[in-house]
Protein backbone atom coordinates (compact mmCIF):
# COMPACT_ATOMS: atom_id res chain seq x y z
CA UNK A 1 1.74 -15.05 5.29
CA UNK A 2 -1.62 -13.48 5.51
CA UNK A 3 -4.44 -14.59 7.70
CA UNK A 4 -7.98 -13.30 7.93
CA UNK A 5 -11.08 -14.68 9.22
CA UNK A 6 -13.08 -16.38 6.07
CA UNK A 7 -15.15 -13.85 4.29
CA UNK A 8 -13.26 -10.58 4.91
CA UNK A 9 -10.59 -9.24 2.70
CA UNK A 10 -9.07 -6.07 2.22
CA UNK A 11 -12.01 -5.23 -0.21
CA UNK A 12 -14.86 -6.31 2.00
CA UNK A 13 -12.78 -4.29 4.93
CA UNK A 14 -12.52 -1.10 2.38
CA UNK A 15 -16.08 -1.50 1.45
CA UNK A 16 -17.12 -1.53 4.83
CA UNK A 17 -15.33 1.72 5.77
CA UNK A 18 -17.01 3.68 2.74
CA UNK A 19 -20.16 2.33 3.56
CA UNK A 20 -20.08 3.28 7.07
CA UNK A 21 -18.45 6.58 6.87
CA UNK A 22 -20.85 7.53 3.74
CA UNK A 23 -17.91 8.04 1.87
CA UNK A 24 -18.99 5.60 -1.33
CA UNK A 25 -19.04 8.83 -3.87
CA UNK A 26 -15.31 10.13 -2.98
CA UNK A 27 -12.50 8.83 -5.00
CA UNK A 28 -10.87 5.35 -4.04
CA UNK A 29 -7.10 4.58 -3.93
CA UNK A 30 -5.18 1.34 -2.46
CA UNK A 31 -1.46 0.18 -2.95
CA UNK A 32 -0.83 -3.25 -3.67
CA UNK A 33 1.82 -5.63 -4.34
CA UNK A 34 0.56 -9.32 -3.93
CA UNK A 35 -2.06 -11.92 -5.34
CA UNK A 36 -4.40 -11.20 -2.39
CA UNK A 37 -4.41 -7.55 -3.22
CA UNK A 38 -6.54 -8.35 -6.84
CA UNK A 39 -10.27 -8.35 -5.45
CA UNK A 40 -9.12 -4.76 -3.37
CA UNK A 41 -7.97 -3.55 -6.78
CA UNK A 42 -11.06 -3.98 -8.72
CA UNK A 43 -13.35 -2.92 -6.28
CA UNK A 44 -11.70 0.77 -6.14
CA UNK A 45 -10.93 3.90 -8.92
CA UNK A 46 -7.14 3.96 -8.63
CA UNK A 47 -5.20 0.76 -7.97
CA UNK A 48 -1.78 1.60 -7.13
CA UNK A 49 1.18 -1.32 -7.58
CA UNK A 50 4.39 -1.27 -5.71
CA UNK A 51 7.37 -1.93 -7.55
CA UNK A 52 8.21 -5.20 -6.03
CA UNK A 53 4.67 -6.03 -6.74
CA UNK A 54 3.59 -9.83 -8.30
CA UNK A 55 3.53 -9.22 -11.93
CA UNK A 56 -0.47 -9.87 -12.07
CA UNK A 57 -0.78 -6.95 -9.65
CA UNK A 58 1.42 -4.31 -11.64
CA UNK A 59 -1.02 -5.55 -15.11
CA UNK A 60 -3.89 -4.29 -12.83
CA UNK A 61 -2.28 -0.95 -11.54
CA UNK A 62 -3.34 2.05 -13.07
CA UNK A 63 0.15 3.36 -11.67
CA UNK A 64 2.99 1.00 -10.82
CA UNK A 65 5.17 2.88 -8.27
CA UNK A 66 8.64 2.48 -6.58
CA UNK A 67 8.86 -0.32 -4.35
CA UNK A 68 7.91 0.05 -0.45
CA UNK A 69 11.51 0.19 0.35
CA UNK A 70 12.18 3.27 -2.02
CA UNK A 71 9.11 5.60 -1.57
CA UNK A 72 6.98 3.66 -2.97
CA UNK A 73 3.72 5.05 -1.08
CA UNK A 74 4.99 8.29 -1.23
CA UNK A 75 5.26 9.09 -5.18
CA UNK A 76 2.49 7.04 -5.84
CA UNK A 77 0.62 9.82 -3.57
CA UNK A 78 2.42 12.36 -5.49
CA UNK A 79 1.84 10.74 -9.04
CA UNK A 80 -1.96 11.83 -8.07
CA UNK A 81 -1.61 14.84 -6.41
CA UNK A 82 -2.53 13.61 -3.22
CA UNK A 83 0.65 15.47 -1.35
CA UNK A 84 2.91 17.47 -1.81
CA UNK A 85 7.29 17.12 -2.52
CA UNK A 86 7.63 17.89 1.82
CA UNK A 87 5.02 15.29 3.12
CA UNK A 88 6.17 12.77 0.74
CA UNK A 89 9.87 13.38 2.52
CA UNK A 90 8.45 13.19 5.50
CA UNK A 91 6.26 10.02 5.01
CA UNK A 92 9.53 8.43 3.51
CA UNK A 93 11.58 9.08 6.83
CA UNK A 94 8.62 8.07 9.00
CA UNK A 95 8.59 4.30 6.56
CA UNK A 96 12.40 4.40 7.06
CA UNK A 97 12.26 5.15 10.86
CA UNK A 98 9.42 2.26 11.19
CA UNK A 99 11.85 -0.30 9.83
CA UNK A 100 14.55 0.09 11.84
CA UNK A 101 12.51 0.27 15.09
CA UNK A 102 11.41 -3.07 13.85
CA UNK A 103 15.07 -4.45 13.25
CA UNK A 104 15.81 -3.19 16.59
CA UNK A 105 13.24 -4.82 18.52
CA UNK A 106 13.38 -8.04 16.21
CA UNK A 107 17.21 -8.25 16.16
CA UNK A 108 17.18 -8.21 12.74
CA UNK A 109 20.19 -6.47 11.27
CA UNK A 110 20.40 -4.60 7.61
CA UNK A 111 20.81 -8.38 5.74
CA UNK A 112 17.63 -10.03 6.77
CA UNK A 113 14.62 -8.96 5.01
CA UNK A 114 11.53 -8.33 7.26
CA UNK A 115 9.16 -8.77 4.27
């Protein structure tokens, strides 16, 4: 479940950023997997699907990726050059480390699904 104040979205928030920073000429890339992720996606360059993404999502990608428990962020990273083989490693241990601090302090054990 995903709750935002009415009128902001992940595209108004990455707008916002680009605006702010004066960053609206750089290249633009975002990794989505659900319905509310569509508006983001045609608002920037490269829209980036996860693999477990909502069908609708992956027709928008201009990548479709492993899913975010395989990698997912990192080769879509590396699909576009954006890092190398050893940060992509590294990025995938730091995910995998993330999830199991959150089973520990949740309780949750390797059946349950935290997303």
């Amino acid at each position: 479940l995903d709750t935002m104040q009415w009128g902001v979205s992940k595209a108004v928030g990455i707008q916002d950023i680009l605006t702010k920073a004066h960053l609206t000429k750089v290249p633009t890339y975002a990794f989505g997997d659900q319905l509310n992720d569509i508006e983001m996606f045609r608002m920037i360059q490269t829209p980036i699907a996860m693999g477990n993404g909502h069908p609708q999502v992956k027709q928008l990608a201009r990548y479709v990726t492993a899913d975010n428990m395989h990698g997912g962020i990192a080769q879509g990273l590396q699909h576009f050059d954006l890092i190398w083989e050893l940060t992509a490693s590294l990025i995938i241990i730091s995910f995998q480390w993330a999830v199991q601090l959150v089973r520990l302090a949740t309780g949750l054990n390797k059946t349950n699904r935290i997303w």
